[in-house]
Every structure is written in structure tokens, then in C-alpha cells.
PDB file of N, CA and C in Angstrom:
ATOM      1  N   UNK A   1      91.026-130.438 -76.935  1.00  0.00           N
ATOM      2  CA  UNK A   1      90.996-130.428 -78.382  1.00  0.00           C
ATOM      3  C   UNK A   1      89.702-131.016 -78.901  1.00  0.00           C
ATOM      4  N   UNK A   2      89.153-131.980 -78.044  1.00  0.00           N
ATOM      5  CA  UNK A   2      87.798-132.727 -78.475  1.00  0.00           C
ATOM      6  C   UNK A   2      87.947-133.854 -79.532  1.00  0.00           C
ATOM      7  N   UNK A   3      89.021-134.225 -80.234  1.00  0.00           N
ATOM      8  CA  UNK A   3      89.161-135.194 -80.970  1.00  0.00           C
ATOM      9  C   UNK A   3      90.111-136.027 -79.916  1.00  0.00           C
ATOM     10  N   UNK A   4      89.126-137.698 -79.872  1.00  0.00           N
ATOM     11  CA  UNK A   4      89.976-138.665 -78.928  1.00  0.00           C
ATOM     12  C   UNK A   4      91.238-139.332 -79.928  1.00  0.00           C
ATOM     13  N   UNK A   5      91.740-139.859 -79.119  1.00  0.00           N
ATOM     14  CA  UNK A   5      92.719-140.245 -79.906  1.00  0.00           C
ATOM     15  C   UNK A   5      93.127-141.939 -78.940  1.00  0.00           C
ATOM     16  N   UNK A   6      93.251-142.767 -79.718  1.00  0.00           N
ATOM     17  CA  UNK A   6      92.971-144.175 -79.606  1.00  0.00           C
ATOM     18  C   UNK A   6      93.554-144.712 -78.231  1.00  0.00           C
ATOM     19  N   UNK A   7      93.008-145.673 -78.079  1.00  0.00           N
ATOM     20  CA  UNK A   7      93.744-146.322 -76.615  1.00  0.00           C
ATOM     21  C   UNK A   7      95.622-146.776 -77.272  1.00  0.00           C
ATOM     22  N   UNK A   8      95.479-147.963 -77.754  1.00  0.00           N
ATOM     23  CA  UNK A   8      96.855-148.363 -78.328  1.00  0.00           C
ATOM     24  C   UNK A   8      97.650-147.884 -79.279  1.00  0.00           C
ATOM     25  N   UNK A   9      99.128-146.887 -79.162  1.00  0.00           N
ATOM     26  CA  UNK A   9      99.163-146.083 -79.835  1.00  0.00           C
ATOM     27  C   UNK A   9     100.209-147.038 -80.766  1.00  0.00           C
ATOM     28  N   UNK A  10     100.361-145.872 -81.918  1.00  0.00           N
ATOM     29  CA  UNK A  10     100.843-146.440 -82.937  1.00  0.00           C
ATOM     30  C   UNK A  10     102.617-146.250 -83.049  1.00  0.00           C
ATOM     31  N   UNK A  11     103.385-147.159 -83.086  1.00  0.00           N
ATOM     32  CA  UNK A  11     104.586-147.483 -82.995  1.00  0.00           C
ATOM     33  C   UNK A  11     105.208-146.124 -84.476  1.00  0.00           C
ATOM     34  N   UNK A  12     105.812-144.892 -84.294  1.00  0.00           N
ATOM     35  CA  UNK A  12     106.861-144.505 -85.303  1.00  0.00           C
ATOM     36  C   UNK A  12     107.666-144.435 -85.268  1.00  0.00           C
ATOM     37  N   UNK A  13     108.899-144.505 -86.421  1.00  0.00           N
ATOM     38  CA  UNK A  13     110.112-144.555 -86.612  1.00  0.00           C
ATOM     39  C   UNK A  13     110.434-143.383 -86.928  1.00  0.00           C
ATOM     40  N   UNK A  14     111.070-142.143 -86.115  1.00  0.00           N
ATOM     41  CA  UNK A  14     111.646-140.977 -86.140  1.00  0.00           C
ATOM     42  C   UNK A  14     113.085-141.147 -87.115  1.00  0.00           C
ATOM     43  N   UNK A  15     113.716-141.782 -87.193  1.00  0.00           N
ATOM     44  CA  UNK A  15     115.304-141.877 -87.241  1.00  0.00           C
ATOM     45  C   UNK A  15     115.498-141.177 -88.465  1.00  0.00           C
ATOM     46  N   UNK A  16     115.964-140.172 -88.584  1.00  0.00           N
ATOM     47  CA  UNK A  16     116.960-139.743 -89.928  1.00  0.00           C
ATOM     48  C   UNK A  16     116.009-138.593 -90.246  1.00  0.00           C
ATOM     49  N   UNK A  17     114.765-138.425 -89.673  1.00  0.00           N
ATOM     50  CA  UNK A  17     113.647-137.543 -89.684  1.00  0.00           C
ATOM     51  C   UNK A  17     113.964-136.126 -89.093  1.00  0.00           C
ATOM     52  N   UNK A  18     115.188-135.847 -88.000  1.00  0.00           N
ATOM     53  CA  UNK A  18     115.701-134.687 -86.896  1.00  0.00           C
ATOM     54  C   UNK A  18     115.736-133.315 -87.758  1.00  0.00           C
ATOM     55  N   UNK A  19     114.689-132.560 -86.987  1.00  0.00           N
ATOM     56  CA  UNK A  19     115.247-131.549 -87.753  1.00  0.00           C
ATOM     57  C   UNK A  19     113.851-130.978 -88.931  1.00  0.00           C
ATOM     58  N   UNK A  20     113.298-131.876 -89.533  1.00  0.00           N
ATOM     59  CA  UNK A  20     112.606-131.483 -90.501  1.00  0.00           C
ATOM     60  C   UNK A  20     110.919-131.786 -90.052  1.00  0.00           C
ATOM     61  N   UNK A  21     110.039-130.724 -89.385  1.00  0.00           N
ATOM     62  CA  UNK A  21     109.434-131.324 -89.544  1.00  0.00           C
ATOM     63  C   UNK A  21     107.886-131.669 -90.128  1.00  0.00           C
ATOM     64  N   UNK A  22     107.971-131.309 -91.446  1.00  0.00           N
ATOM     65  CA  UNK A  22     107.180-131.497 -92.145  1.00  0.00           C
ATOM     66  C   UNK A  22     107.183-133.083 -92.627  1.00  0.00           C
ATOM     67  N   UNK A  23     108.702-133.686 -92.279  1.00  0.00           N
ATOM     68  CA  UNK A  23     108.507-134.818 -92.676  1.00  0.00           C
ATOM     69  C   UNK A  23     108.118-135.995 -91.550  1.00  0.00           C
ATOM     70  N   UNK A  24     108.240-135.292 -90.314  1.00  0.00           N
ATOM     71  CA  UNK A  24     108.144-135.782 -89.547  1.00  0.00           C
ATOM     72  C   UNK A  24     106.287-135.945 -89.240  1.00  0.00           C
ATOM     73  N   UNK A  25     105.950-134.952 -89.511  1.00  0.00           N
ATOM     74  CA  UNK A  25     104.259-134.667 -89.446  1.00  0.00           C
ATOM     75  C   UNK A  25     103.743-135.691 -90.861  1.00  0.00           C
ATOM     76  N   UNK A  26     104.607-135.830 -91.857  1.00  0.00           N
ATOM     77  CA  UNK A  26     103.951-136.968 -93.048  1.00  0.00           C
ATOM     78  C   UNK A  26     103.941-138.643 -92.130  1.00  0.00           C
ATOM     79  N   UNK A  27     105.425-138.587 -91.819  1.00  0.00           N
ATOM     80  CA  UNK A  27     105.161-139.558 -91.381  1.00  0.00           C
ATOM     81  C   UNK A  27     104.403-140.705 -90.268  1.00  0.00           C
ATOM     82  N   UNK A  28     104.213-139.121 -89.312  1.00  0.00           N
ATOM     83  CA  UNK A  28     102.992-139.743 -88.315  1.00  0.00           C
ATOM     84  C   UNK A  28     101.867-139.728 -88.853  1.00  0.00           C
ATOM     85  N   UNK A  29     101.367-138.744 -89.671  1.00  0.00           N
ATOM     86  CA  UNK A  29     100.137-138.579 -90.382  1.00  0.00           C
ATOM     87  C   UNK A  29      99.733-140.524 -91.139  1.00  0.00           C
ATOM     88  N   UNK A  30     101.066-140.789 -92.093  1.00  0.00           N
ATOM     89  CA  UNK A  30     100.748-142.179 -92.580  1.00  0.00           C
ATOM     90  C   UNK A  30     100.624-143.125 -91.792  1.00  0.00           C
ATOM     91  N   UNK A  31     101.099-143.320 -90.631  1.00  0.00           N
ATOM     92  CA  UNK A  31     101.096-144.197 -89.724  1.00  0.00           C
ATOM     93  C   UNK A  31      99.621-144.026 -88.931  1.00  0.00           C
ATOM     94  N   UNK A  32      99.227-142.906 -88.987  1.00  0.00           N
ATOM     95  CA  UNK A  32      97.843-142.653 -88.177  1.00  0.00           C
ATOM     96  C   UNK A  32      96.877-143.104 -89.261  1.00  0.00           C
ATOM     97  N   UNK A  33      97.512-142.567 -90.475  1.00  0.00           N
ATOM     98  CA  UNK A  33      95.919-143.534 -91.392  1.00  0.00           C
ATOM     99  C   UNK A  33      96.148-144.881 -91.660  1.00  0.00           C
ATOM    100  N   UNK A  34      97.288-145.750 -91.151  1.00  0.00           N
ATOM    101  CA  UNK A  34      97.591-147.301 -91.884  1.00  0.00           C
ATOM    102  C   UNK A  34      96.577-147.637 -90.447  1.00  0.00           C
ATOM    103  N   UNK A  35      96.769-147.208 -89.216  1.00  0.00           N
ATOM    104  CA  UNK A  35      96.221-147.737 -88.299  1.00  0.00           C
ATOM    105  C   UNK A  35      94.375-147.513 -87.737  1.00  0.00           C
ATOM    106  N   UNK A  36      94.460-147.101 -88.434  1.00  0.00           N
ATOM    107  CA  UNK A  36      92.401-146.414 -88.692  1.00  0.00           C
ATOM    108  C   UNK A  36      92.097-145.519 -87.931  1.00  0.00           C
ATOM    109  N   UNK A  37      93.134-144.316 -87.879  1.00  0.00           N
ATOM    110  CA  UNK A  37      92.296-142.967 -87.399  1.00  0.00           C
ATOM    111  C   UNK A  37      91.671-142.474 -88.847  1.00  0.00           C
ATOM    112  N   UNK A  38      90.703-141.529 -88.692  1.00  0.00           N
ATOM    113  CA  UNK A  38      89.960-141.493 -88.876  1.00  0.00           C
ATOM    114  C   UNK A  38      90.751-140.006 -89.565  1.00  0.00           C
ATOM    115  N   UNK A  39      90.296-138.974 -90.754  1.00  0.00           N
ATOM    116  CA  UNK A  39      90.667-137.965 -91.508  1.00  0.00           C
ATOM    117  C   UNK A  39      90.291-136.898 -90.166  1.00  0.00           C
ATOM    118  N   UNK A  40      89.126-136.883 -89.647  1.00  0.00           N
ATOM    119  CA  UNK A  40      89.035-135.754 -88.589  1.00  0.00           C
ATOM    120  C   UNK A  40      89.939-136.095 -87.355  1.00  0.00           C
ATOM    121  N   UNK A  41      90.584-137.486 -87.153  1.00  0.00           N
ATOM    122  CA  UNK A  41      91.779-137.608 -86.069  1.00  0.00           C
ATOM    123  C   UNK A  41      92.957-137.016 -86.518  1.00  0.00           C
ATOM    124  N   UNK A  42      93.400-137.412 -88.110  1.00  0.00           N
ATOM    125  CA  UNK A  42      94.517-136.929 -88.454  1.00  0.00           C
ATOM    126  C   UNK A  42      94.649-135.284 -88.598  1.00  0.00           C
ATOM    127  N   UNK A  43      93.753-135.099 -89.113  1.00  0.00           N
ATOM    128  CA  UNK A  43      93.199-133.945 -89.280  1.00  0.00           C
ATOM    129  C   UNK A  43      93.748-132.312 -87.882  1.00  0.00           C
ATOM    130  N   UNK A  44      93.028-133.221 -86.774  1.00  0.00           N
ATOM    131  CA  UNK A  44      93.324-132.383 -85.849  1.00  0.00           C
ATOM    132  C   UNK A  44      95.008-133.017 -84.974  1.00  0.00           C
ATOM    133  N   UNK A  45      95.860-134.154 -85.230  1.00  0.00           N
ATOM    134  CA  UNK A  45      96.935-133.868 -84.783  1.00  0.00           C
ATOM    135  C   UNK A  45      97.854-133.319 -85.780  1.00  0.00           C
ATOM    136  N   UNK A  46      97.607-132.636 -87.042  1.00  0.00           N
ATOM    137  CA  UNK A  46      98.557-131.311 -87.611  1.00  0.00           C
ATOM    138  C   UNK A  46      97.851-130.175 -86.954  1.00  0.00           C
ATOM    139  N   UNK A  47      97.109-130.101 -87.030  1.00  0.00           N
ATOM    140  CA  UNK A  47      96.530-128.540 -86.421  1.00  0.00           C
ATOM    141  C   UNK A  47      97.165-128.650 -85.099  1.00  0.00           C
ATOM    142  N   UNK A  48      97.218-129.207 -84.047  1.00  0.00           N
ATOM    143  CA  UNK A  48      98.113-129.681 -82.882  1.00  0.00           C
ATOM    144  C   UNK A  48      99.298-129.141 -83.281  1.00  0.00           C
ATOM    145  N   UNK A  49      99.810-130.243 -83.696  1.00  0.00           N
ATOM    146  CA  UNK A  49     101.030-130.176 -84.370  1.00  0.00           C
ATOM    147  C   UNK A  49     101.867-129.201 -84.821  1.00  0.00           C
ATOM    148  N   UNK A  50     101.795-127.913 -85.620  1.00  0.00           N
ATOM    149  CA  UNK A  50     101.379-127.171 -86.218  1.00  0.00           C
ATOM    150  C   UNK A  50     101.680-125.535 -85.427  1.00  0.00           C
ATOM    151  N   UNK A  51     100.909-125.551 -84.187  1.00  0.00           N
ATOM    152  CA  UNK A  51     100.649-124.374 -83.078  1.00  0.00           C
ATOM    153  C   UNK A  51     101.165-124.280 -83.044  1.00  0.00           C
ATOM    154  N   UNK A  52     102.654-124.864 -82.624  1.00  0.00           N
ATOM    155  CA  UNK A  52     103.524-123.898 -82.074  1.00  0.00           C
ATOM    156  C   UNK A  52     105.293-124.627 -83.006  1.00  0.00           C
ATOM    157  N   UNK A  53     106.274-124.436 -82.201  1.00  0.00           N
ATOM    158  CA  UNK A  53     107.775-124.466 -82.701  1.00  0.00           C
ATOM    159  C   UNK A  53     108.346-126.182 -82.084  1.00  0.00           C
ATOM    160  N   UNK A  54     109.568-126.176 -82.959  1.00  0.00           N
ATOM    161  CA  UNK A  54     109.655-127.563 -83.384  1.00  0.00           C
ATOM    162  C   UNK A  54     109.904-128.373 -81.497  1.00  0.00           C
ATOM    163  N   UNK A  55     109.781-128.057 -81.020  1.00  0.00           N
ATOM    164  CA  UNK A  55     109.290-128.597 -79.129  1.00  0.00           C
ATOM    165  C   UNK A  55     108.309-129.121 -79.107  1.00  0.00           C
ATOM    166  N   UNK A  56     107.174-128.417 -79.743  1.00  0.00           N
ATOM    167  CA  UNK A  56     105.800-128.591 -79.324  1.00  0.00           C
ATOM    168  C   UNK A  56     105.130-129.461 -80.326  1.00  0.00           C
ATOM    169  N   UNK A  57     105.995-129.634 -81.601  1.00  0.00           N
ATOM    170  CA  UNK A  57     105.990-130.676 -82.195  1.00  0.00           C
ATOM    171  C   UNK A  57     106.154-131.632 -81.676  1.00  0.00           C
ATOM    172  N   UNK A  58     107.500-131.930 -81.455  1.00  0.00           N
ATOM    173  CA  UNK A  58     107.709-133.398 -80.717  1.00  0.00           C
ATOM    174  C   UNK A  58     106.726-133.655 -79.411  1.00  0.00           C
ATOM    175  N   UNK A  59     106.797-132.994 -78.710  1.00  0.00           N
ATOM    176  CA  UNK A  59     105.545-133.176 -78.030  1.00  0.00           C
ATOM    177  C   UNK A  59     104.032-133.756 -77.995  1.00  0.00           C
ATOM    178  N   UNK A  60     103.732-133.141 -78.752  1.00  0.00           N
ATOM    179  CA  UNK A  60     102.422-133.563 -79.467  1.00  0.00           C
ATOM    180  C   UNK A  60     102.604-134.936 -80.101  1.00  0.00           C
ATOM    181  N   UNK A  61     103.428-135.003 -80.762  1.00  0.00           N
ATOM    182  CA  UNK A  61     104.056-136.358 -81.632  1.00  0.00           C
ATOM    183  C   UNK A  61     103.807-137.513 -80.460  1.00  0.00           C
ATOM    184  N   UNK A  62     104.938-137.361 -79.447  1.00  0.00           N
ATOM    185  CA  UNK A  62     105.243-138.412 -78.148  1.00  0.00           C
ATOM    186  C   UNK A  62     103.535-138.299 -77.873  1.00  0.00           C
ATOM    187  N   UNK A  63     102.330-137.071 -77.733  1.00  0.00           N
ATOM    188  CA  UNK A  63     101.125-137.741 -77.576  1.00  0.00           C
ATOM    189  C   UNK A  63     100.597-138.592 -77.897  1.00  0.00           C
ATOM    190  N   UNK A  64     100.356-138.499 -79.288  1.00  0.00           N
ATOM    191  CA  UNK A  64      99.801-139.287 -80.397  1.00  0.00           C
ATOM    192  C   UNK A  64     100.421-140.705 -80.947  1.00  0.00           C
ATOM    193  N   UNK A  65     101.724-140.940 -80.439  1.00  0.00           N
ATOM    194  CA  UNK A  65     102.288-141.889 -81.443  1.00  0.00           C
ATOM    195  C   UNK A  65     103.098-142.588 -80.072  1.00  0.00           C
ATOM    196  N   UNK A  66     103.649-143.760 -79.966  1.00  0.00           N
ATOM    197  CA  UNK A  66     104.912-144.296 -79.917  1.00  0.00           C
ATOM    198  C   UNK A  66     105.990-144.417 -80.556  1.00  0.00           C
ATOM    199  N   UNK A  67     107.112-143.220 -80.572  1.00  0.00           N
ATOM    200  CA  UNK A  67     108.532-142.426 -81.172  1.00  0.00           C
ATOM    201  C   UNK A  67     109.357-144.110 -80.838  1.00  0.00           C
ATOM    202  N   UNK A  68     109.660-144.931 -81.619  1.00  0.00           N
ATOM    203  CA  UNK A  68     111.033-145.887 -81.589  1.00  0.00           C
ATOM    204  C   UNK A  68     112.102-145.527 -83.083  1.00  0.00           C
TER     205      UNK A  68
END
């Protein structure tokens, strides 16, 4: 993809989120900018995100984030 993505990842709270996930992509998105990625980091984990069906979502998600 060419965009790194940080050593220590950022802790999200999935719960009550199943199912939807546009809200699920807001909420990693906010958690990726409280923690200082950068608009071209966030940027490219929706385009990630995004490719393919709600699998490859979570997927990508468990990349980028720590799911608690």
C-alpha cells in the first residue's frame, strides 16, 4: 500500500458497532486522528478498508487498530 502505519497500535472499541460499517470505519478513522496519524494515513486505511466486503473490513481494521 506504501503508507506505514505506526509501531503501537491504537486500542478500539467495536461493541454495539456489528454490522454497520460505515460506523465502524468513523470510528477507527477518529481514533487514528486522536492518536497522530497523519490525513494521508487515515486517508489510505478507508481506501483499504473500503476494497472489498464486510470480512475484509474487519480485517484491515484488526491491521490498523487494536479491536477491544
Amino acid at each position: 500500500m506504501g503508507v506505514e502505519i505506526k509501531g503501537a497500535k491504537v486500542q478500539v472499541r467495536l461493541v454495539g458497532e456489528d454490522g454497520n460499517a460505515f460506523a465502524i470505519i468513523g470510528r477507527v478513522q477518529g481514533a487514528l486522528r486522536k492518536a497522530g496519524y497523519s490525513a494521508e494515513q487515515r486517508k489510505a486505511f478507508v481506501a483499504d478498508a473500503m476494497t472489498g466486503d464486510y470480512d475484509h473490513l474487519l480485517a484491515v481494521v484488526a491491521r490498523w487498530v487494536d479491536v477491544v
